[in-house]
C-alpha atoms as a PDB file:
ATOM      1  CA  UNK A   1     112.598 -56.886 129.845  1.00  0.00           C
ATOM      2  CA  UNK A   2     113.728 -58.163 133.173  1.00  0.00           C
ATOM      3  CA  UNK A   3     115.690 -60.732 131.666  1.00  0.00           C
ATOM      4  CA  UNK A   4     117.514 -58.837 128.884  1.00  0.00           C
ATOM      5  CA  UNK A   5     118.958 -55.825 131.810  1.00  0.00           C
ATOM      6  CA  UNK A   6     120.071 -59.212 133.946  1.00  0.00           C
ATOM      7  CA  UNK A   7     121.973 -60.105 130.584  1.00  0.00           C
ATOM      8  CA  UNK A   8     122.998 -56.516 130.793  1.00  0.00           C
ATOM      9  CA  UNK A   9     124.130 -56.135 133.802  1.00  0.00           C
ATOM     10  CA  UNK A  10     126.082 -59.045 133.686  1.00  0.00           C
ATOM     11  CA  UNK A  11     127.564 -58.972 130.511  1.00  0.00           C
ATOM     12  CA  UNK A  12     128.970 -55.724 131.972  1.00  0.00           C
ATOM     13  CA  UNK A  13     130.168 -56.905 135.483  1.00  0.00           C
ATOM     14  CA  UNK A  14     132.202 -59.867 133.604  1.00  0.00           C
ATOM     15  CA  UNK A  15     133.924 -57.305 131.169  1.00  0.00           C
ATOM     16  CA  UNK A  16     135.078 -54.733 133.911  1.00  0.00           C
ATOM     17  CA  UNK A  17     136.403 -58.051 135.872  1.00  0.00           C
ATOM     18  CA  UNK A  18     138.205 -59.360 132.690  1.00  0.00           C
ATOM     19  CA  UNK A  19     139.465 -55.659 132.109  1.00  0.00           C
ATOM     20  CA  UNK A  20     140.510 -55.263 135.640  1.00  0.00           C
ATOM     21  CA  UNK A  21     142.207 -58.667 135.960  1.00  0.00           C
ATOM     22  CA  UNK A  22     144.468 -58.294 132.589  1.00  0.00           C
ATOM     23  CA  UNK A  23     145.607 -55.050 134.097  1.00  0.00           C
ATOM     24  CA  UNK A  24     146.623 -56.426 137.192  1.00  0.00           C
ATOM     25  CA  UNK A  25     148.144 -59.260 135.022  1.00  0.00           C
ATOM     26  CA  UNK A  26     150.358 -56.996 132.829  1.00  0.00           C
ATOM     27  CA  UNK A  27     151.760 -55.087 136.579  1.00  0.00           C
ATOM     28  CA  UNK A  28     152.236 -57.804 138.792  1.00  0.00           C
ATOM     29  CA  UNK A  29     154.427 -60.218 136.621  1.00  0.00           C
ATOM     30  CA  UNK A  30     154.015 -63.414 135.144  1.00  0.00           C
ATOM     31  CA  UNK A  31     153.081 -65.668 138.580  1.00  0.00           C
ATOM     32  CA  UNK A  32     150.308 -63.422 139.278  1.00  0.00           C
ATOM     33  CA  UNK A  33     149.199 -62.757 135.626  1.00  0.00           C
ATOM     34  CA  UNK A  34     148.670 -66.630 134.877  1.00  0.00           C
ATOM     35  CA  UNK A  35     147.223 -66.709 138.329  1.00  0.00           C
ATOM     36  CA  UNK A  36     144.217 -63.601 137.807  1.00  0.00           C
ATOM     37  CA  UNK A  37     143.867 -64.438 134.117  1.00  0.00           C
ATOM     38  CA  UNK A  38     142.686 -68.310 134.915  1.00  0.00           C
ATOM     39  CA  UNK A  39     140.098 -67.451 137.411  1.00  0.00           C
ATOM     40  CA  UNK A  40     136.421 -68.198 136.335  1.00  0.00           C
ATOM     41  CA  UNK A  41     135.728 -64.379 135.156  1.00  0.00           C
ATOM     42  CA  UNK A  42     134.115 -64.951 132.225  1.00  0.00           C
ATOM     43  CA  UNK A  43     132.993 -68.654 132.734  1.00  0.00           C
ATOM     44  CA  UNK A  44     131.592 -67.942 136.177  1.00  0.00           C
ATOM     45  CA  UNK A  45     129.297 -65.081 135.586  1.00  0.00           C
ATOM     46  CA  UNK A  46     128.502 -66.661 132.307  1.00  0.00           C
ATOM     47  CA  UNK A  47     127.042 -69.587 134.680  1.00  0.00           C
ATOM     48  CA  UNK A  48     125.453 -67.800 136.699  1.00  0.00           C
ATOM     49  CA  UNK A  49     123.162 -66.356 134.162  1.00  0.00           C
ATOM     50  CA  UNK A  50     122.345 -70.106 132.724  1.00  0.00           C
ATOM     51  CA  UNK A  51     121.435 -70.853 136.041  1.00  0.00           C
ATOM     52  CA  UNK A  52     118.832 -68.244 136.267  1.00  0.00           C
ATOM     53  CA  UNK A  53     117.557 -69.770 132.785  1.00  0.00           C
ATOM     54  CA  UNK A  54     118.005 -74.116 133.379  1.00  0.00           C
ATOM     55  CA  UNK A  55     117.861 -76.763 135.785  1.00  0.00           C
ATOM     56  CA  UNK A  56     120.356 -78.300 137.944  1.00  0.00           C
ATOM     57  CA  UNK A  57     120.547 -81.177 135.472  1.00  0.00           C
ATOM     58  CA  UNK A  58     121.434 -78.761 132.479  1.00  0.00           C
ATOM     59  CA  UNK A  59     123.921 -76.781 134.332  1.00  0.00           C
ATOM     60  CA  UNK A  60     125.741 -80.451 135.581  1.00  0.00           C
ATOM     61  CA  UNK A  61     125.580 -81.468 131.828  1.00  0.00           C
ATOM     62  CA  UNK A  62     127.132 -77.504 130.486  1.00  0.00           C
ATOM     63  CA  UNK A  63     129.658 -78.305 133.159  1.00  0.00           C
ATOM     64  CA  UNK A  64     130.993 -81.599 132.376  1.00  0.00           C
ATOM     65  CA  UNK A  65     131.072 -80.187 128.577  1.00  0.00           C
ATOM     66  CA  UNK A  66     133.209 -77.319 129.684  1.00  0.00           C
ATOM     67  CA  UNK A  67     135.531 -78.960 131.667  1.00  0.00           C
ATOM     68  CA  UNK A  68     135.915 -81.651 128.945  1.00  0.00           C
ATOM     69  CA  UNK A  69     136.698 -78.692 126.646  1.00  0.00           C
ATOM     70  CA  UNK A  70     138.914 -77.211 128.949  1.00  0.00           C
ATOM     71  CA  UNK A  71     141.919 -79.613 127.811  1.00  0.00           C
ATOM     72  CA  UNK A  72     141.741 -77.902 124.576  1.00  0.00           C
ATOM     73  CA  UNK A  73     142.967 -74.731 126.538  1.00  0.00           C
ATOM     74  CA  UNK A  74     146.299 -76.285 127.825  1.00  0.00           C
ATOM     75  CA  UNK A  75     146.758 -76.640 123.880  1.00  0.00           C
ATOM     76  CA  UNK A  76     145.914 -73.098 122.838  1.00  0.00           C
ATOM     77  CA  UNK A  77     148.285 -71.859 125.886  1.00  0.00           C
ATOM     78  CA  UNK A  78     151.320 -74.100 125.038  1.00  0.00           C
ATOM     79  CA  UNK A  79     151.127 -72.933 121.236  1.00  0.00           C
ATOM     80  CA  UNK A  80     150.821 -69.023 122.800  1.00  0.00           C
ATOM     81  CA  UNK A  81     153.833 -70.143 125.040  1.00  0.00           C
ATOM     82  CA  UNK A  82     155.664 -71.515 121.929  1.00  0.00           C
ATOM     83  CA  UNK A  83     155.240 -68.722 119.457  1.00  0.00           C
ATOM     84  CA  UNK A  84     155.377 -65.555 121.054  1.00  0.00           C
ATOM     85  CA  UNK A  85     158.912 -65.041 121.724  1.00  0.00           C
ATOM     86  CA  UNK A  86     159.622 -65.519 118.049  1.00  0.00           C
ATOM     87  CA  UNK A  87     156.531 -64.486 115.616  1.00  0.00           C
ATOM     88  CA  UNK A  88     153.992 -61.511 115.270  1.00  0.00           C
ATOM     89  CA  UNK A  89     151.211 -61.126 117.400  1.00  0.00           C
ATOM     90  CA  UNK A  90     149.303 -62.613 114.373  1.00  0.00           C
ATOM     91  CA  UNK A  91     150.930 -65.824 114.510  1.00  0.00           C
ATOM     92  CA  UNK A  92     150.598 -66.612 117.884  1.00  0.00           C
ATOM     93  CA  UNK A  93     146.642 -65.513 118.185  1.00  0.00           C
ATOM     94  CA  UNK A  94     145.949 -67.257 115.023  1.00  0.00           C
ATOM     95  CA  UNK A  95     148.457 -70.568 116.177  1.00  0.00           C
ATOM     96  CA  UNK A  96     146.890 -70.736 119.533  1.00  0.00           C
ATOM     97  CA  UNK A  97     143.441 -70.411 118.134  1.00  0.00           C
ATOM     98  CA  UNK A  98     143.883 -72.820 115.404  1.00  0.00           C
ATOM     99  CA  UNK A  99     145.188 -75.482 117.691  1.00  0.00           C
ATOM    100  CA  UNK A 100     142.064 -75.100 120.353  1.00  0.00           C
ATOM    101  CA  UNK A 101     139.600 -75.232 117.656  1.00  0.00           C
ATOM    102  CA  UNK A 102     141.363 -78.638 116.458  1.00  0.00           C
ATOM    103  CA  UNK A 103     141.411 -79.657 119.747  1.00  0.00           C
ATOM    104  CA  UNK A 104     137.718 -79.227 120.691  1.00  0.00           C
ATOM    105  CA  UNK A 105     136.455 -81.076 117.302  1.00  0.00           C
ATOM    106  CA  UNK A 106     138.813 -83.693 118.457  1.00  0.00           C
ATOM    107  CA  UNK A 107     137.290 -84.082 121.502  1.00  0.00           C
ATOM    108  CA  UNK A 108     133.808 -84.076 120.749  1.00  0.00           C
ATOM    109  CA  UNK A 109     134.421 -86.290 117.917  1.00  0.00           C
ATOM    110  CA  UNK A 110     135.844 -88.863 120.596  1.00  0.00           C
ATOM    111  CA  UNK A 111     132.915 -88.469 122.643  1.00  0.00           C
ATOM    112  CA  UNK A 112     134.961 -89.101 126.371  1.00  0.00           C
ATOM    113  CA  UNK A 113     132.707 -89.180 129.574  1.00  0.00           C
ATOM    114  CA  UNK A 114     133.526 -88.067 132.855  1.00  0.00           C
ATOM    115  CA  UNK A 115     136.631 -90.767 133.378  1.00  0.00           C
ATOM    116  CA  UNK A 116     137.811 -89.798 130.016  1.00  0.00           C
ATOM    117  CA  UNK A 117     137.589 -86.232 130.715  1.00  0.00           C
ATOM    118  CA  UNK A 118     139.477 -86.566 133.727  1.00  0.00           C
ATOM    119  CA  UNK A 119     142.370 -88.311 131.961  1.00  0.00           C
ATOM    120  CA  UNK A 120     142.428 -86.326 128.857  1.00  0.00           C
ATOM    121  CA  UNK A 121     142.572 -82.707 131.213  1.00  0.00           C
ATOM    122  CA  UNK A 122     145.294 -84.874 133.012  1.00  0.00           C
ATOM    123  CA  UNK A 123     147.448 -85.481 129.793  1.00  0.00           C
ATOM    124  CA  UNK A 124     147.146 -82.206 128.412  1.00  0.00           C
ATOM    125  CA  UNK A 125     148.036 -80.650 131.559  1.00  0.00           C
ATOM    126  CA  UNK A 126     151.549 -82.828 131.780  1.00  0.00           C
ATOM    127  CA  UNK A 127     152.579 -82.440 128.435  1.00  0.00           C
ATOM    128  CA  UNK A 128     151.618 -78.410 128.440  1.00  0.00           C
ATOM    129  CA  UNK A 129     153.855 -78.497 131.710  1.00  0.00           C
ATOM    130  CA  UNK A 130     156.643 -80.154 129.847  1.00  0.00           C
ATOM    131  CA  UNK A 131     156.170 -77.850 126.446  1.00  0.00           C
ATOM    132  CA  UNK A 132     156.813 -74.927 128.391  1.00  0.00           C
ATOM    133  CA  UNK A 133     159.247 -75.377 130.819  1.00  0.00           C
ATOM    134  CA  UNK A 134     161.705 -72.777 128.429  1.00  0.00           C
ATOM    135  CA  UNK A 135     159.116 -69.870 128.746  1.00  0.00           C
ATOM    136  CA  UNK A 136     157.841 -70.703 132.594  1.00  0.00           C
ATOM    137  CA  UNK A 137     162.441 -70.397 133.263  1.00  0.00           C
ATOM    138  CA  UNK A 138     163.364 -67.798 130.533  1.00  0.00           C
ATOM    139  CA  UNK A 139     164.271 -64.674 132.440  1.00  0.00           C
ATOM    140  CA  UNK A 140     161.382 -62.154 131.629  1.00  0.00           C
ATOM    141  CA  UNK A 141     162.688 -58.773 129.953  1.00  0.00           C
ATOM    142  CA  UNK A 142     159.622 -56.078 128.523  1.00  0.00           C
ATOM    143  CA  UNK A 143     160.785 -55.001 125.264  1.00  0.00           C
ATOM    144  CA  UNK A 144     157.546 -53.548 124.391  1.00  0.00           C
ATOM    145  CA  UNK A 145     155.997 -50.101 125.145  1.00  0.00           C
ATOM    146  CA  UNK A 146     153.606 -49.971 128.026  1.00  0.00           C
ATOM    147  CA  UNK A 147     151.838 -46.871 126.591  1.00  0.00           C
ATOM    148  CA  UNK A 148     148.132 -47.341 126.839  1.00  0.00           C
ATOM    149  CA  UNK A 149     145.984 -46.900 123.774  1.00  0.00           C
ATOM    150  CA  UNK A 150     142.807 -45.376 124.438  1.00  0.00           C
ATOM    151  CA  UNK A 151     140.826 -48.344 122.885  1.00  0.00           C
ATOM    152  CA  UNK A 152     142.195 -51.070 124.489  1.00  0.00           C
ATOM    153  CA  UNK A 153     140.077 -51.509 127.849  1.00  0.00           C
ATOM    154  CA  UNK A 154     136.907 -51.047 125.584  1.00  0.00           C
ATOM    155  CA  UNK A 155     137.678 -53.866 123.699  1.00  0.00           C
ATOM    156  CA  UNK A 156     138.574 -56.179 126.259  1.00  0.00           C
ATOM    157  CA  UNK A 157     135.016 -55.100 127.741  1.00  0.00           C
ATOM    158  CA  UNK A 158     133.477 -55.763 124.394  1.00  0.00           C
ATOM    159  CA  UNK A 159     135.243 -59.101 124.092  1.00  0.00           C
ATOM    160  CA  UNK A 160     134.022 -60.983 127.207  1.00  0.00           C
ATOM    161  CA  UNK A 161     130.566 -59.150 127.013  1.00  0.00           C
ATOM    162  CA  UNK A 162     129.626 -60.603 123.676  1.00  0.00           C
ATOM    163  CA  UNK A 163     130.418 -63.645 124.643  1.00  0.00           C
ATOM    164  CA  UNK A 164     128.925 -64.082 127.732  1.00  0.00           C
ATOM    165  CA  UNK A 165     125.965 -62.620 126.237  1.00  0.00           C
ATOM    166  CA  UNK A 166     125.932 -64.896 123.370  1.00  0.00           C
ATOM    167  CA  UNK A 167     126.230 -68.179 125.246  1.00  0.00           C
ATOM    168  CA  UNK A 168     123.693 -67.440 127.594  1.00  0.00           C
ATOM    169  CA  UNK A 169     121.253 -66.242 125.111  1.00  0.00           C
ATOM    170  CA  UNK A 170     122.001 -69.093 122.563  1.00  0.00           C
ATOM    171  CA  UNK A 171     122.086 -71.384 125.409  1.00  0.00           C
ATOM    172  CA  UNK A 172     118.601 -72.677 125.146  1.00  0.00           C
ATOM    173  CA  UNK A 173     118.949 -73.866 121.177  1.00  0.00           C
ATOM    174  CA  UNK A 174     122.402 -75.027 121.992  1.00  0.00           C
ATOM    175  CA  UNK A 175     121.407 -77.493 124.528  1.00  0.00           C
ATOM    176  CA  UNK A 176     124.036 -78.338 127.132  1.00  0.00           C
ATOM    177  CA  UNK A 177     127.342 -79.433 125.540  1.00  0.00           C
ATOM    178  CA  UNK A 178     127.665 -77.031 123.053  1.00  0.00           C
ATOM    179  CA  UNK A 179     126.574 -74.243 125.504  1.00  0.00           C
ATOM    180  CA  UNK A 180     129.438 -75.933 127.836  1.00  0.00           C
ATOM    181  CA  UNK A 181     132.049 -75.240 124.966  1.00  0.00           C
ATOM    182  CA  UNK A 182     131.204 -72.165 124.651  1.00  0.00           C
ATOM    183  CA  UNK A 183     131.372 -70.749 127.681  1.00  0.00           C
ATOM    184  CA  UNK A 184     135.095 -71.514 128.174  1.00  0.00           C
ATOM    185  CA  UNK A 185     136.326 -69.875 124.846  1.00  0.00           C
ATOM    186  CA  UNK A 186     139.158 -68.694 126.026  1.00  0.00           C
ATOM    187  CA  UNK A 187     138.366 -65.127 124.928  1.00  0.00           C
ATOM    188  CA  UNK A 188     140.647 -63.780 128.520  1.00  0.00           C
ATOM    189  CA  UNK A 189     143.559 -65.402 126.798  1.00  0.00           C
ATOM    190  CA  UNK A 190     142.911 -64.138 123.359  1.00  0.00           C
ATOM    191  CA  UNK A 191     142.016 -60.536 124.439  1.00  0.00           C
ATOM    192  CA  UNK A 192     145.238 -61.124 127.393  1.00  0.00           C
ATOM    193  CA  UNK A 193     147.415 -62.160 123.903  1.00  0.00           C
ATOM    194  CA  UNK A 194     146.273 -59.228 121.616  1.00  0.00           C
ATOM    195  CA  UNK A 195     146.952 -56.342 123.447  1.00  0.00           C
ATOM    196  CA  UNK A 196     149.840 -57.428 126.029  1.00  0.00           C
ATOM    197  CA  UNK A 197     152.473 -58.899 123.350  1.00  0.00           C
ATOM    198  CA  UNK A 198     153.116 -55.547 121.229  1.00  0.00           C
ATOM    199  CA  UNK A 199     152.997 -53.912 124.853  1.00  0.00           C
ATOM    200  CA  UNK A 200     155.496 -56.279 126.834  1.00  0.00           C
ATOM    201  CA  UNK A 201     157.139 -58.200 124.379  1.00  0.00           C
ATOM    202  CA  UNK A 202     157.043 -61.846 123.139  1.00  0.00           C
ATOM    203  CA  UNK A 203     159.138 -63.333 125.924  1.00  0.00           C
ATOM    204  CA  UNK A 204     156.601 -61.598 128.912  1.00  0.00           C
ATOM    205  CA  UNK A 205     153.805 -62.688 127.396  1.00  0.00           C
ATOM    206  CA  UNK A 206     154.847 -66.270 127.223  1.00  0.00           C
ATOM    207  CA  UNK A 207     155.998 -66.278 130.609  1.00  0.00           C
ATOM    208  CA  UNK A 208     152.372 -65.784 131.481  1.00  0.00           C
ATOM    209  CA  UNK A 209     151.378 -68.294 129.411  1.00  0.00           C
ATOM    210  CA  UNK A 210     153.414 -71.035 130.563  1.00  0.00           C
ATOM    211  CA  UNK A 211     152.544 -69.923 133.959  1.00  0.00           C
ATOM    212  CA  UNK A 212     148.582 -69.773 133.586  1.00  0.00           C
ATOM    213  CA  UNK A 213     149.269 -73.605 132.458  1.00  0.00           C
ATOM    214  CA  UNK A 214     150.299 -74.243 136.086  1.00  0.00           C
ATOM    215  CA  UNK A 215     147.275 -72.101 137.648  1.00  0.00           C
ATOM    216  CA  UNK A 216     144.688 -73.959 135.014  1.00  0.00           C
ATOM    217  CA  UNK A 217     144.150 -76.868 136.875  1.00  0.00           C
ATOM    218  CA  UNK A 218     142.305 -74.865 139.879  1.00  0.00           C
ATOM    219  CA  UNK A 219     139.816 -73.748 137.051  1.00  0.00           C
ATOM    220  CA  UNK A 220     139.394 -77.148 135.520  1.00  0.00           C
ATOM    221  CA  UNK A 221     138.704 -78.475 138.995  1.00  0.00           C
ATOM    222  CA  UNK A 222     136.514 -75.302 139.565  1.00  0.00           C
ATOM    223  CA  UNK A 223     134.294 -76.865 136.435  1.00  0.00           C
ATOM    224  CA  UNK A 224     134.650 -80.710 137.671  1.00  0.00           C
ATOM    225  CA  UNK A 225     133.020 -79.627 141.501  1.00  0.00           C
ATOM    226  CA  UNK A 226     130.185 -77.650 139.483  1.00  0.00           C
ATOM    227  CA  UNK A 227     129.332 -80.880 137.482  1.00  0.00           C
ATOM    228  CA  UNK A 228     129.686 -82.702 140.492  1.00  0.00           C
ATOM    229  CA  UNK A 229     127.821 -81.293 142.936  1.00  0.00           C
ATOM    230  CA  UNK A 230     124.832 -78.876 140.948  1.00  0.00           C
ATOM    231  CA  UNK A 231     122.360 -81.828 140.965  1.00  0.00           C
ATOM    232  CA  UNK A 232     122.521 -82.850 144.494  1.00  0.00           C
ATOM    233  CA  UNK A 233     122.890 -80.300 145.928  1.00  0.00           C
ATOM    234  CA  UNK A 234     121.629 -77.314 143.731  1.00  0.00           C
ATOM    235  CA  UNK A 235     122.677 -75.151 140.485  1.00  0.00           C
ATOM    236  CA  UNK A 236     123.868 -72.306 143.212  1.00  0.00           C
ATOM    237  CA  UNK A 237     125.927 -74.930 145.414  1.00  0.00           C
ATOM    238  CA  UNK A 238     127.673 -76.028 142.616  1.00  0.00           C
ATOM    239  CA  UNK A 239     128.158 -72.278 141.967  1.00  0.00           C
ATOM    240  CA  UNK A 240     129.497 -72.061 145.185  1.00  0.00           C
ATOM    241  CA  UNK A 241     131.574 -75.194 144.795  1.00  0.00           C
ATOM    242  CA  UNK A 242     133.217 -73.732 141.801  1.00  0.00           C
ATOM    243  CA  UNK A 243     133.884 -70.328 143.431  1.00  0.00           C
ATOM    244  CA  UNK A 244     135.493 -71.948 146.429  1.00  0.00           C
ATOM    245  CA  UNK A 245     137.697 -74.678 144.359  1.00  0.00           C
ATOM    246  CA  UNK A 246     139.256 -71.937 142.372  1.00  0.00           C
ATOM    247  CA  UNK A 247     140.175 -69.790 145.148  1.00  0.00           C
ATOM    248  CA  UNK A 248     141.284 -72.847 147.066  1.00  0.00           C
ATOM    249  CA  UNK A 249     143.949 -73.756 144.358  1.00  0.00           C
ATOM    250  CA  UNK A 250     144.724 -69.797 144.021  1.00  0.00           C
ATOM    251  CA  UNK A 251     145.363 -69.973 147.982  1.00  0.00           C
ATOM    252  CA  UNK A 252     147.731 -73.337 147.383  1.00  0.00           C
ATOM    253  CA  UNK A 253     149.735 -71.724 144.617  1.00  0.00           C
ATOM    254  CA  UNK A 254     150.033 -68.726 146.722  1.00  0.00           C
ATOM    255  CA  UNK A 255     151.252 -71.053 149.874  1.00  0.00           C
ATOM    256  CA  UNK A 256     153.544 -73.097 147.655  1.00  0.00           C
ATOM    257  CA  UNK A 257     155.238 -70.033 145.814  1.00  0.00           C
ATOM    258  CA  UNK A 258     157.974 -69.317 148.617  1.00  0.00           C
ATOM    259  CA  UNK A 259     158.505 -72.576 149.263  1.00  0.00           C
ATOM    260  CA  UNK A 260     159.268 -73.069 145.197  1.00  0.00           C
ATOM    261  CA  UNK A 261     161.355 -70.262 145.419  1.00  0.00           C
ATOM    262  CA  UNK A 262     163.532 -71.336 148.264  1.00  0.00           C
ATOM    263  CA  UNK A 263     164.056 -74.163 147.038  1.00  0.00           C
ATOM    264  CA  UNK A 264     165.442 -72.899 143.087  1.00  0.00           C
ATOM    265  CA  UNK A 265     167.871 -70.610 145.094  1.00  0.00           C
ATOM    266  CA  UNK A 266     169.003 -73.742 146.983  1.00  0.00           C
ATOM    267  CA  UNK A 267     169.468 -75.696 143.767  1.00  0.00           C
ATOM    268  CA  UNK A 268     171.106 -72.611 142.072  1.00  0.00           C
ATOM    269  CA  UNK A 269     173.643 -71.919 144.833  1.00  0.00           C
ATOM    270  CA  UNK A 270     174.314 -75.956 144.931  1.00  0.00           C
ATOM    271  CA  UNK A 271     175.747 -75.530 140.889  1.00  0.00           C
ATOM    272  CA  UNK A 272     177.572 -72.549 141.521  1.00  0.00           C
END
């Protein structure tokens, strides 16, 4: 009984974080949406329940899946990035979708280690940078309505919860790698795509796209120091580890953002 309110509890704490950070995405603009919406919130919470279930060795193992996985995100996000100024919100889910499931079977049918892992996030993460340069530059106009539906938040809620409750409860016939690969569906991005693009348009929502692409490296790195450092030092140090490396990056993107923009006024005032 103890185990099933846990599960509870935080299937519930990851959906109100989820909820709360694609609100604040959909406000604060396309820098800070990409930034909130590729923090660990449903990855991280979904750890921290395996960890109250496996050893060290398991959570290491779930973590090099995931992170290995995680290059099949930079796909989903470029396709999102491509197709949403231009086709229905069906389209782009069911694009973006399409091309991480492709991506993950390619993957595991390679079978890459932790050298190949580190390369493949590498390559997906340049050419994803490249792909969507247009949306990351396009000036951003709304053209949807921002009127709320009364549904929406629940659904978001009920998104992350299932899934967080389904990988940790699965998690023990799973075994490691698949358990890894599922707990980074990208379920924030799907949710994120469904109800934001009939609300702020096709061009917004690609903007956020693109720019998640930029913040996604702090969360692959996030998954890399878990792997790294849960069987030396501990399942909640590597816990810890992750926390810190995400917020770390956040912090750096934060720090480099005036800088970047100084230096595009420069370059525009240098044309004109």
């Amino acid at each position: 009984m103890a185990f099933w309110t846990a599960l509870l509890v935080k299937a519930v704490a990851s959906a109100l974080i989820v909820v709360l950070a694609s609100v604040v995405a959909e406000a604060a603009g396309p820098f800070w949406g990409g930034l909130i919406i590729t923090l660990p919130i449903g990855a991280g919470p979904a750890y921290v329940m395996l960890a109250l279930q496996h050893d060290a060795g398991f959570i290491a193992d779930s973590a090099l899946s995931s992170f290995t996985t995680n290059a099949a995100t930079f796909a989903l996000l470029t396709v999102f990035a491509l197709l949403a100024p231009r086709h229905p919100r069906s389209v782009v889910i069911g694009g973006g979708l399409a091309a991480w499931l492709l991506a993950v079977l390619a993957i595991r049918a390679i079978g890459v280690g932790l050298i190949g892992a580190v390369v493949l996030n590498l390559v997906m993460l340049v050419l994803a940078h490249w792909l969507t340069r247009p949306a990351a530059r396009a000036p951003v106009v709304a053209s949807g309505t921002l009127r709320r539906r009364w549904f929406e938040l629940p659904v978001r809620a009920a998104l992350v919860g299932v899934v967080v409750a389904s990988v940790v409860t699965a998690s023990r016939a799973l075994g490691p790698s698949v358990t890894g690969t599922a707990s980074v569906f990208p379920v924030a991005f799907t949710s994120f795509a469904f109800l934001v693009l009939p609300r702020l348009g096709g061009s917004a929502a690609a903007a956020v796209m693109a720019a998640a692409v930029r913040a996604m490296p702090g969360f692959a790195l996030a998954l890399l120091a878990l792997h790294l450092c849960a069987v030396p030092f501990g399942a909640w140090a590597g816990l810890g580890a992750m926390l810190a490396t995400s917020l770390v990056w956040s912090a750096g993107m934060l720090a480099w953002r005036p800088v970047r923009d100084w230096r595009r006024v420069r370059n525009n005032r240098l044309r004109a």
